[in-house]
C-alpha atoms as a PDB file:
ATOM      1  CA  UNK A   1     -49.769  25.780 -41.899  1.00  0.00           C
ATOM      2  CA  UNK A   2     -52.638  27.210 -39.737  1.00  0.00           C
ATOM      3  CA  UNK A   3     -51.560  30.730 -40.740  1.00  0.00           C
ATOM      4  CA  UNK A   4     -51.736  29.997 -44.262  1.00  0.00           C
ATOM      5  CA  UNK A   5     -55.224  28.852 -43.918  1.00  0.00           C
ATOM      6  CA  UNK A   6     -56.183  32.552 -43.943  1.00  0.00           C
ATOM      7  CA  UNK A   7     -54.250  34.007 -46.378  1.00  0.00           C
ATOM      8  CA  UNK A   8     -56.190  35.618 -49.264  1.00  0.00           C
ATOM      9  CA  UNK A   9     -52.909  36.761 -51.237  1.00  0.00           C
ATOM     10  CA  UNK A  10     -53.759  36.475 -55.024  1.00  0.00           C
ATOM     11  CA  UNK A  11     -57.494  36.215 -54.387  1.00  0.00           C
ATOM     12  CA  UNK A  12     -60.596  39.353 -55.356  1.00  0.00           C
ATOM     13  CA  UNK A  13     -62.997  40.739 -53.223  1.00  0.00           C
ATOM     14  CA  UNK A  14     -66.224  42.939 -53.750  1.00  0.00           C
ATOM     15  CA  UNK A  15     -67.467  44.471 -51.035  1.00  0.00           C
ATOM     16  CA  UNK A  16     -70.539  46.719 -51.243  1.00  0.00           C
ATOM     17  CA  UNK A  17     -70.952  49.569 -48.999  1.00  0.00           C
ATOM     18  CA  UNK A  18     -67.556  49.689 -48.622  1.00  0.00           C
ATOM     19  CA  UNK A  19     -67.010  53.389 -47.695  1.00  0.00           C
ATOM     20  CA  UNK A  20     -67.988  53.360 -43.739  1.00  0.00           C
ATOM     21  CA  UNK A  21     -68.753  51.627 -40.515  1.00  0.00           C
ATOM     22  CA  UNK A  22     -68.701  47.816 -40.895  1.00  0.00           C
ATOM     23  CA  UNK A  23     -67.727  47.403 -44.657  1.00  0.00           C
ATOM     24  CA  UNK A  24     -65.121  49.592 -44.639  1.00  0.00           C
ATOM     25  CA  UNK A  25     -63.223  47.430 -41.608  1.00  0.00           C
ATOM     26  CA  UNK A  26     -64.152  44.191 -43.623  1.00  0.00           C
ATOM     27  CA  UNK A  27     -62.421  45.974 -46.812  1.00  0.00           C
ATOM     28  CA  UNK A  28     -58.823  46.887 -44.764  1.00  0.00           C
ATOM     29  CA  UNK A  29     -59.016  43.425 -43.317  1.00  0.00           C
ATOM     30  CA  UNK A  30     -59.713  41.417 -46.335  1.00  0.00           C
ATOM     31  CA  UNK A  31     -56.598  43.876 -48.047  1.00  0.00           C
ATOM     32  CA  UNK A  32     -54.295  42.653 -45.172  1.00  0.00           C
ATOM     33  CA  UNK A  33     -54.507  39.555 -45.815  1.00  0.00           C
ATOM     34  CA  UNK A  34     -53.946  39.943 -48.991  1.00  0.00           C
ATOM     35  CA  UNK A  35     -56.995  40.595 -51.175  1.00  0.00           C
ATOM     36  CA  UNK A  36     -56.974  42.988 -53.749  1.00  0.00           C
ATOM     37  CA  UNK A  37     -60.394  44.673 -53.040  1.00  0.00           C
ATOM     38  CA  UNK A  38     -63.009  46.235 -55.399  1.00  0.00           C
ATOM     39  CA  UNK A  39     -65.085  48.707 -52.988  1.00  0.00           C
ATOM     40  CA  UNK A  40     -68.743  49.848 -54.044  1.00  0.00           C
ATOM     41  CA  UNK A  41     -70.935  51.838 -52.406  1.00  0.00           C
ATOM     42  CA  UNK A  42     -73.605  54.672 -54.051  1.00  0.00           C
ATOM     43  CA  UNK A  43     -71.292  57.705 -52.947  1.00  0.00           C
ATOM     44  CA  UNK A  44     -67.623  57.649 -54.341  1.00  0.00           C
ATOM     45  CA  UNK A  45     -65.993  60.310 -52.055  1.00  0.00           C
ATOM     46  CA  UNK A  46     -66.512  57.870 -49.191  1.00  0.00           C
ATOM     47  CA  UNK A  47     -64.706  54.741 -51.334  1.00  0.00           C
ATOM     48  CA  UNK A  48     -61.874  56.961 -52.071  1.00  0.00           C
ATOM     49  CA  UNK A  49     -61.022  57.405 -48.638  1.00  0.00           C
ATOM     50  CA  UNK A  50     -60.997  53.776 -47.921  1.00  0.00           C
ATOM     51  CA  UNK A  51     -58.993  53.268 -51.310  1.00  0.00           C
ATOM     52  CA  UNK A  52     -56.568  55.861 -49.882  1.00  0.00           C
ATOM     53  CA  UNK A  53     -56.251  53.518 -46.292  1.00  0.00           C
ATOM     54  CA  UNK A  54     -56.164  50.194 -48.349  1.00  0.00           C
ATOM     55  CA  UNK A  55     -53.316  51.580 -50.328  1.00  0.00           C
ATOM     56  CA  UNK A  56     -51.152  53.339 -47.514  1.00  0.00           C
ATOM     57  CA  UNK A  57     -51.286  49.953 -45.654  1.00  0.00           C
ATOM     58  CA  UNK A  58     -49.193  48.350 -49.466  1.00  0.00           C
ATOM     59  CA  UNK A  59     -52.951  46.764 -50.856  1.00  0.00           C
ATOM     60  CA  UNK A  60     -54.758  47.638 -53.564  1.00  0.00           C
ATOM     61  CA  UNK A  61     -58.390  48.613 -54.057  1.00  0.00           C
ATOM     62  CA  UNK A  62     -60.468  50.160 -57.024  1.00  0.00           C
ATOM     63  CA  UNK A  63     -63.774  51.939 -56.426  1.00  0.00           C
ATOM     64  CA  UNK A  64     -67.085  51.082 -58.280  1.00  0.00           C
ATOM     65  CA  UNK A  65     -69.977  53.187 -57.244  1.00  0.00           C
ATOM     66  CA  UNK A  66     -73.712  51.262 -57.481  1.00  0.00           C
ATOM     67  CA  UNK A  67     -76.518  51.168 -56.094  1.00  0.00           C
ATOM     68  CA  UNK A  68     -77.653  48.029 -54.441  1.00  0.00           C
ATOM     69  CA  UNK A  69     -81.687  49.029 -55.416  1.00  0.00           C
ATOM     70  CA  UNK A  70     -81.071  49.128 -59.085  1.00  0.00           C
ATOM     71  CA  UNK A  71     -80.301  45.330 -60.609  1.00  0.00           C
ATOM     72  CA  UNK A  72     -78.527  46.969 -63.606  1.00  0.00           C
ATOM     73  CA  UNK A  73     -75.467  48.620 -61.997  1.00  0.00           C
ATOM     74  CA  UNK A  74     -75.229  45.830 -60.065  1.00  0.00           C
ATOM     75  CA  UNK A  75     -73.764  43.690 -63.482  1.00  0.00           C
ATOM     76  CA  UNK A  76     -71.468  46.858 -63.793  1.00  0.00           C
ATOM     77  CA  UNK A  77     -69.612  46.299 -60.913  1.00  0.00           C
ATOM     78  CA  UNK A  78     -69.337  42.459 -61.543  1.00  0.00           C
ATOM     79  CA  UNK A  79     -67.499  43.760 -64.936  1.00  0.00           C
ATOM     80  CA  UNK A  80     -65.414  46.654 -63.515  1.00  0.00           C
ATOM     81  CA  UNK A  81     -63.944  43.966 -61.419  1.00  0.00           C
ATOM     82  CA  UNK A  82     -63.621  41.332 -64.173  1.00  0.00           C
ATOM     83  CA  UNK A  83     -61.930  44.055 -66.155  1.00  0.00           C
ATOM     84  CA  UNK A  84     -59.422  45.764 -63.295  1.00  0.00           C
ATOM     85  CA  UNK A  85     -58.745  41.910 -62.049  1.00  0.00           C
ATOM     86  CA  UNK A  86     -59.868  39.092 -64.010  1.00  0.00           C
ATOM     87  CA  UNK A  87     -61.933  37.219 -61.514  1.00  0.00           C
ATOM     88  CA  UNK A  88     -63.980  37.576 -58.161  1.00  0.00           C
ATOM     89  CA  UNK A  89     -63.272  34.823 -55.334  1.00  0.00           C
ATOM     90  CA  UNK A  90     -64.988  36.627 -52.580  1.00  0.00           C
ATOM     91  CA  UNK A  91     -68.381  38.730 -52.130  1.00  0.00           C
ATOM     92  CA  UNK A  92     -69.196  40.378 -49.354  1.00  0.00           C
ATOM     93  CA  UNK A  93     -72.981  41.985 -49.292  1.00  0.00           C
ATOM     94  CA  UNK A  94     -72.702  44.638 -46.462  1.00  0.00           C
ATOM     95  CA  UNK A  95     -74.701  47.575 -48.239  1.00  0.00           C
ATOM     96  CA  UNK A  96     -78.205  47.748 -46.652  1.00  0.00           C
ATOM     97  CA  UNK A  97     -80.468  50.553 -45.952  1.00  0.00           C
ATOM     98  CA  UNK A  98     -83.555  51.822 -43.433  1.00  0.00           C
ATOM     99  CA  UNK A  99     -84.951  54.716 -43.409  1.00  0.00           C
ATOM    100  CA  UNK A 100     -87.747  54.429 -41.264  1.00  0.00           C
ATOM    101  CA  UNK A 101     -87.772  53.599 -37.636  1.00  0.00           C
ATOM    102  CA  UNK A 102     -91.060  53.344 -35.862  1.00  0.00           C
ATOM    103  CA  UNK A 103     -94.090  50.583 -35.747  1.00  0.00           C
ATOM    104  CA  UNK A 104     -94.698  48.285 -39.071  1.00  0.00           C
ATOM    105  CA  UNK A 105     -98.281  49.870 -39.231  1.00  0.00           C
ATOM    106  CA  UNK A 106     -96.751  53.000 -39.925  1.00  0.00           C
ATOM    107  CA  UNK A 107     -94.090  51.707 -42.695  1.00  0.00           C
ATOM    108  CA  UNK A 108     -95.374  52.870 -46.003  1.00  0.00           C
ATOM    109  CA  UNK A 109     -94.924  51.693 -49.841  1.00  0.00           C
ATOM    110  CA  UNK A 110     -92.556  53.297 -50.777  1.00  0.00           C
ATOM    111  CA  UNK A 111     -90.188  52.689 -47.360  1.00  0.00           C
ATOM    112  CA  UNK A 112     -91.176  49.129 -47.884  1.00  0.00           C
ATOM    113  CA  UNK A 113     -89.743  48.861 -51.266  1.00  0.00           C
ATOM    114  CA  UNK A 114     -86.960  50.668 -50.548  1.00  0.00           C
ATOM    115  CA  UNK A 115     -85.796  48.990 -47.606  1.00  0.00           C
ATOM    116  CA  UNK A 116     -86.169  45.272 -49.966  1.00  0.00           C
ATOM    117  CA  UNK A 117     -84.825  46.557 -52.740  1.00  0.00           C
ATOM    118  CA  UNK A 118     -81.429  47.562 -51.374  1.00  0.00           C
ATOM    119  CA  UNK A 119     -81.479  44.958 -48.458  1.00  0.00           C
ATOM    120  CA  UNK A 120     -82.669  41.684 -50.394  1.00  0.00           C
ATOM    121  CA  UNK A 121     -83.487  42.399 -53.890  1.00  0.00           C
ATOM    122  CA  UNK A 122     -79.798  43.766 -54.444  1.00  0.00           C
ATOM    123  CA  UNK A 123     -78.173  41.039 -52.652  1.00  0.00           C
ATOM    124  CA  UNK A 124     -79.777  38.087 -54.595  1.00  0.00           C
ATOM    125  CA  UNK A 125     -79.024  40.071 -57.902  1.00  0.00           C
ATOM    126  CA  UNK A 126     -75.577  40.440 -57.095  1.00  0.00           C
ATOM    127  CA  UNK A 127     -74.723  36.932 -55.890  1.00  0.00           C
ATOM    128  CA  UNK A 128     -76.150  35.914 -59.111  1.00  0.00           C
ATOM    129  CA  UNK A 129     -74.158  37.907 -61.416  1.00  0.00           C
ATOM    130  CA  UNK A 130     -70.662  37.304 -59.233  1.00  0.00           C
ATOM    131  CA  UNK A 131     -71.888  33.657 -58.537  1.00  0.00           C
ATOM    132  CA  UNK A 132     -71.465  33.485 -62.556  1.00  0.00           C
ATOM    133  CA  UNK A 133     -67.708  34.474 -62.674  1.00  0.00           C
ATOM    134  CA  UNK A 134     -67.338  31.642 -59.046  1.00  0.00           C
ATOM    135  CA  UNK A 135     -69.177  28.925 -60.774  1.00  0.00           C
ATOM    136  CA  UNK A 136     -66.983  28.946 -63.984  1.00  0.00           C
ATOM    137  CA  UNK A 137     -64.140  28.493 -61.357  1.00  0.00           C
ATOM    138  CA  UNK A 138     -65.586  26.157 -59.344  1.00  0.00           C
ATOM    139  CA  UNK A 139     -64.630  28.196 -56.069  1.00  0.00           C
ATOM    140  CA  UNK A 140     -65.697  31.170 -54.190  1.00  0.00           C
ATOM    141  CA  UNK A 141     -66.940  32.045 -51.063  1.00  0.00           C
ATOM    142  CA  UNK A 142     -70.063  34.717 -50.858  1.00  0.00           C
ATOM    143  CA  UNK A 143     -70.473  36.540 -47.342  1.00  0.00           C
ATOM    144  CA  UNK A 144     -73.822  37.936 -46.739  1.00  0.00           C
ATOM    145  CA  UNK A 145     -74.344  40.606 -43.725  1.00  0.00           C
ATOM    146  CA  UNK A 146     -77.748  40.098 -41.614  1.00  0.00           C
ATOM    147  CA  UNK A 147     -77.973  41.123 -38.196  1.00  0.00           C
ATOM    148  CA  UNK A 148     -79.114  40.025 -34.851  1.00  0.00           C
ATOM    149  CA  UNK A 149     -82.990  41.699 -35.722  1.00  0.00           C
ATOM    150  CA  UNK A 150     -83.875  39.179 -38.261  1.00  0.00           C
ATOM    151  CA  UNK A 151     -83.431  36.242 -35.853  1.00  0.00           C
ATOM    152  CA  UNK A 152     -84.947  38.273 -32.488  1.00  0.00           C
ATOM    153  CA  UNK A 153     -87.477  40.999 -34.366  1.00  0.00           C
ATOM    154  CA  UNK A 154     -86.338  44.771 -32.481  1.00  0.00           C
ATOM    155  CA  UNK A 155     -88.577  47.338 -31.567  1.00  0.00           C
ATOM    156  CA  UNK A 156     -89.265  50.107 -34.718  1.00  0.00           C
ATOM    157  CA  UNK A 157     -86.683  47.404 -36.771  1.00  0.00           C
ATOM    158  CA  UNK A 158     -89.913  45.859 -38.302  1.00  0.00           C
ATOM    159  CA  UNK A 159     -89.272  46.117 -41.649  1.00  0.00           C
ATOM    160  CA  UNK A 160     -85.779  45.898 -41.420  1.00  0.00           C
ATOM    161  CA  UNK A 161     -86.057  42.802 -39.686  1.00  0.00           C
ATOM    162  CA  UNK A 162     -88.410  41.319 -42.373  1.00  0.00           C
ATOM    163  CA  UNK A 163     -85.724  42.427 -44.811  1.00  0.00           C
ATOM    164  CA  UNK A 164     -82.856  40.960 -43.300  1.00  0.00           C
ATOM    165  CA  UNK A 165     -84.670  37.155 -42.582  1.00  0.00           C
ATOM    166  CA  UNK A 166     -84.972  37.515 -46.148  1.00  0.00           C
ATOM    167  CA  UNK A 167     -81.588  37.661 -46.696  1.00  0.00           C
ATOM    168  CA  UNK A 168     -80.677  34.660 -44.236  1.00  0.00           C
ATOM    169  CA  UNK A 169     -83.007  32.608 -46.120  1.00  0.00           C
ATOM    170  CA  UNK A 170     -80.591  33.965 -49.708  1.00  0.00           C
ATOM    171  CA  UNK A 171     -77.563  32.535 -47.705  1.00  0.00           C
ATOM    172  CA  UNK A 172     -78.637  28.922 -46.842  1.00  0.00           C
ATOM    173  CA  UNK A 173     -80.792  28.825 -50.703  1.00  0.00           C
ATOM    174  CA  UNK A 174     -77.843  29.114 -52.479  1.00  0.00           C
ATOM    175  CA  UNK A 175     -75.289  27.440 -49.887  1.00  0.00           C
ATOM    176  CA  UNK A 176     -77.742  24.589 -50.844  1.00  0.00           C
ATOM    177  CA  UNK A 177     -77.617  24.834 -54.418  1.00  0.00           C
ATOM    178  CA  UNK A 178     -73.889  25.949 -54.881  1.00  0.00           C
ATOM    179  CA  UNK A 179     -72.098  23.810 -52.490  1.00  0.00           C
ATOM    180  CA  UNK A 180     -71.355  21.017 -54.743  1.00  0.00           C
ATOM    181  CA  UNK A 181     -70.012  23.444 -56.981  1.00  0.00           C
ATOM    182  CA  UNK A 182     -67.530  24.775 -54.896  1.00  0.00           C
ATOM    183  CA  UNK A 183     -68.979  28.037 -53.688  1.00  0.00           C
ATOM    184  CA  UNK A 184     -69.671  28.636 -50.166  1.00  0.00           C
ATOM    185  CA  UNK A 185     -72.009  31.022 -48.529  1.00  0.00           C
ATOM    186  CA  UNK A 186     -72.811  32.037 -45.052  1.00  0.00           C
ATOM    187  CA  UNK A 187     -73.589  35.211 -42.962  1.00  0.00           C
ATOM    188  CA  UNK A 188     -72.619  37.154 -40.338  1.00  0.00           C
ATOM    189  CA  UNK A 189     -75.236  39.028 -37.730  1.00  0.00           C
ATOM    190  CA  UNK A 190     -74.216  41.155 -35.808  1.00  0.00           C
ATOM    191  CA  UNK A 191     -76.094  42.959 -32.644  1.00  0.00           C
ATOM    192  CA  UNK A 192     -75.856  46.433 -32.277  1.00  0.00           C
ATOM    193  CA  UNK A 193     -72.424  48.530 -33.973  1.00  0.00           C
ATOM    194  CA  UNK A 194     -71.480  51.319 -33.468  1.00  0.00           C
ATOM    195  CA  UNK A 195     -71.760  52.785 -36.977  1.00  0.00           C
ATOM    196  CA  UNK A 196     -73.527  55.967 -38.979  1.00  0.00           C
ATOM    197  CA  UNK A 197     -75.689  53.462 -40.015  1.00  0.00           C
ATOM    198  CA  UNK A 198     -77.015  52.823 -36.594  1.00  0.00           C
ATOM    199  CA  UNK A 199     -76.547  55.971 -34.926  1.00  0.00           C
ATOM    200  CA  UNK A 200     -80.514  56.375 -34.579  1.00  0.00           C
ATOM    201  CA  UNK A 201     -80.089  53.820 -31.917  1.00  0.00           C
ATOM    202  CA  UNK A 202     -76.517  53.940 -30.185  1.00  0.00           C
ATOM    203  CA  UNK A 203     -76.907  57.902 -29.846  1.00  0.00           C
ATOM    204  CA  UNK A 204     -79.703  57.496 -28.254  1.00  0.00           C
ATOM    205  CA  UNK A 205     -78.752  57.151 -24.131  1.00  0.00           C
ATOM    206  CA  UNK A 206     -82.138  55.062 -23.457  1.00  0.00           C
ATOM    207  CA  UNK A 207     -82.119  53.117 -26.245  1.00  0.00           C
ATOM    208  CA  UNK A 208     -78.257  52.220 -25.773  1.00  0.00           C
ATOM    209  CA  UNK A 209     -78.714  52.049 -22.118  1.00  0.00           C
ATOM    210  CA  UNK A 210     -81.184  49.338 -22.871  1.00  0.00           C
ATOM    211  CA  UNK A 211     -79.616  47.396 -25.163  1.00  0.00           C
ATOM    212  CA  UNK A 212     -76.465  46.987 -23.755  1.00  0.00           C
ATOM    213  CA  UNK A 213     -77.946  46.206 -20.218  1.00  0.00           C
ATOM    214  CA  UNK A 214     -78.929  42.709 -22.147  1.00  0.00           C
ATOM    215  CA  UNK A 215     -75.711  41.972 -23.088  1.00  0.00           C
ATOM    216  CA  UNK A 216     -73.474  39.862 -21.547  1.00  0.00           C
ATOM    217  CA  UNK A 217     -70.357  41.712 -22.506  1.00  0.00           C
ATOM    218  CA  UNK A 218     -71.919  44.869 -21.319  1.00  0.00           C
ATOM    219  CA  UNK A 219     -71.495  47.081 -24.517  1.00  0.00           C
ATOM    220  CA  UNK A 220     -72.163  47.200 -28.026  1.00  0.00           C
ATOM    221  CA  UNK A 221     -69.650  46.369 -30.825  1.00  0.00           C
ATOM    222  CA  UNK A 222     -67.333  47.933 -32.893  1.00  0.00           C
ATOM    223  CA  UNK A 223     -67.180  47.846 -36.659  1.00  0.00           C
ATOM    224  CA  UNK A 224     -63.595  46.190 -35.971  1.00  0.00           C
ATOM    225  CA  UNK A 225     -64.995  43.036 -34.601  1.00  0.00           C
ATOM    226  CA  UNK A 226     -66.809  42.198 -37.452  1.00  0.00           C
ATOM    227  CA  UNK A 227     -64.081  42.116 -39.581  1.00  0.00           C
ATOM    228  CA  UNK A 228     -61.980  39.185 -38.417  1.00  0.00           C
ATOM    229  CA  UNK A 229     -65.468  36.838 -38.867  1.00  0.00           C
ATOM    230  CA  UNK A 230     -65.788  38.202 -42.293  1.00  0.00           C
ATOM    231  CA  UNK A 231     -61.563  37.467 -42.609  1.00  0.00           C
ATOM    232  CA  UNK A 232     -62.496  33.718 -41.528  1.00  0.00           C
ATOM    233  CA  UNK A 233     -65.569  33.167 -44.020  1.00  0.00           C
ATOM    234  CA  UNK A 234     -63.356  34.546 -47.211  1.00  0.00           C
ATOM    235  CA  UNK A 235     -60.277  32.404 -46.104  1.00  0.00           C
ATOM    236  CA  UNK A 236     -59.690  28.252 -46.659  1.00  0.00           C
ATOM    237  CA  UNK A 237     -59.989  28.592 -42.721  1.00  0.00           C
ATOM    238  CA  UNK A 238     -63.732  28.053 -43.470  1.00  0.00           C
ATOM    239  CA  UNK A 239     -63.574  25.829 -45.859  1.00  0.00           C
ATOM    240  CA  UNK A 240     -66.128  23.300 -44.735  1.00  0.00           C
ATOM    241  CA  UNK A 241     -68.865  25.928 -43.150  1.00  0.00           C
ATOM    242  CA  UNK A 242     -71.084  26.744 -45.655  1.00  0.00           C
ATOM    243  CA  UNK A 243     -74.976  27.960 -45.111  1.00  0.00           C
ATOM    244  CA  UNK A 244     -74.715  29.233 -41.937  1.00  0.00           C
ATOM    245  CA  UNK A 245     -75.417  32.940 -40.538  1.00  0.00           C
ATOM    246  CA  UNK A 246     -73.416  33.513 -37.251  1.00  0.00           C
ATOM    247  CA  UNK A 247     -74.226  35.874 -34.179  1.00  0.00           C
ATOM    248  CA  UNK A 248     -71.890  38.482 -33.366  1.00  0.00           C
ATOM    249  CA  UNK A 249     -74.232  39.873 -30.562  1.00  0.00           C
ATOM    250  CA  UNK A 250     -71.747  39.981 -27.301  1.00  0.00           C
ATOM    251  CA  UNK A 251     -74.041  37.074 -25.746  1.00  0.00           C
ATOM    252  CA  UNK A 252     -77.452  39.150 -26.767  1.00  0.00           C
ATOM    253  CA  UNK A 253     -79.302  36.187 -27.529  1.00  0.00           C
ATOM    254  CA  UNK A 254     -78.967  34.509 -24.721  1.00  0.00           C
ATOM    255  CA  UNK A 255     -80.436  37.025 -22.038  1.00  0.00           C
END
C-alpha cells in the first residue's frame, strides 16, 4: 500500500532545466517511478543526454527546448507535451539563472531583469499555462525549486535571493487559490549543491570551507538528494501538503 503511494506510473512530468545538476536527478527519478517525462531546458544537446539515461533505464522522455525568460515558448512546451502525451500531472520549475555574484549595489538593469525574468517571471507564466491543462482535471501537483538564500539572504546572492523569495511567495499564492481544485503546490530549498550551476561557490576552497563549517552534516549536497523530495511532492505520498517550501540545507538553518 505504502509503496504504491509513490508510484507515478501513467502520470506526465515537465521539468525545466532538465539537462544538468539538480533537474536532471529529479527527471531520472520522477522516470523511475514511472513518469513519462518531458525535459526543457534552453540548450538541447544537454536534454538529449538525459533523454538517452531516461530511456536506457526502460522510461521515456521527449525534449522541448525554452527559455524560461521568454513567456511565449513557455505555452510551446505546455503544447509539445499535450501533443507527445495528452496531459501534464506534474511540474517541476528547476530552471533558474544568476549571473552576477557580488554586492546588490553593484547589480545592474539588465542583471536584474534577467535574473527575474528566468527565476520568477518564467515560473509564474508556466504554472499558469500547465495549471490550465491540471485544473480541467482537477489534479496535479506543481513543484517549485527555491533555495536556502531566499529564506537566510547569502553574501553576493542578493539578487538571487530577492528572486527566489519571489518565487516562495508563487508557491503558497497559488497553493491558496488552487487547493480546492485539486492542484497542489509546494517547494523545495535546498542549501548549497554541488552543481555547474553553483560552481562559483563550491569551487571555491574558502567559500566551501565556510559554508560547510555551518552545517551540521558537515558537507554540502548532492544533486541526488534532491531528487527523492521532489519524488515525494509529485507522488499521492504528499497528498495533503500543499503550500509549503521545505529546507534541504543538511541542518544549515539551524547554526
Amino acid at each position: 500500500m505504502y509503496k504504491d503511494m509513490f508510484d507515478l506510473t501513467g502520470r506526465v512530468a515537465i521539468v525545466t532545466g532538465g539537462s544538468r545538476g539538480i533537474g536532471e536527478s529529479i527527471a531520472l527519478a520522477l522516470s523511475e517511478f514511472g513518469a513519462r517525462v518531458a525535459l526543457s531546458s534552453r540548450k538541447i544537446e544537454g536534454l538529449e543526454a538525459v533523454k538517452e539515461k531516461i530511456e536506457a533505464a526502460g522510461g521515456e522522455a521527449i525534449c522541448i527546448p525554452a527559455h524560461m525568460g521568454k513567456p511565449d515558448t513557455l505555452q510551446a512546451v505546455v503544447d509539445r507535451t499535450l501533443e507527445e502525451y495528452g496531459t501534464i500531472d506534474i511540474l517541476v520549475n528547476n530552471a533558474a539563472t544568476n549571473p552576477i555574484l557580488g554586492p546588490l549595489l553593484e547589480a545592474d538593469l539588465p542583471a536584474w531583469e534577467k535574473i527575474m525574468d528566468v527565476n520568477l517571471k518564467g515560473i509564474f507564466f508556466l504554472i499558469k499555462a500547465a495549471g490550465e491543462v491540471m485544473l480541467q482535471k482537477g489534479r496535479g501537483s506543481i513543484i517549485n525549486l527555491s533555495t536556502e538564500a531566499a529564506v537566510r539572504p547569502a553574501p553576493g546572492l542578493g539578487v538571487y535571493s530577492i528572486s527566489k523569495a519571489g518565487v516562495d511567495m508563487v508557491t503558497k499564492s497559488f497553493a491558496l487559490e488552487w487547493g480546492g481544485k485539486g492542484i497542489r503546490v509546494n517547494g523545495i530549498a535546498p542549501g548549497l549543491v554541488q552543481t555547474r550551476f553553483s560552481q562559483a561557490l563550491w569551487a571555491n576552497d574558502e567559500i566551501r570551507q565556510n559554508v560547510e563549517s555551518k552545517i551540521p552534516l558537515g558537507r554540502i549536497a548532492q544533486p541526488d538528494e534532491i531528487a527523492g523530495l521532489a519524488v515525494y511532492l509529485a507522488s499521492d505520498a504528499s497528498s495533503f501538503l500543499t503550500g509549503q517550501t521545505i529546507l534541504v540545507d543538511g541542518g544549515s538553518m539551524l547554526a
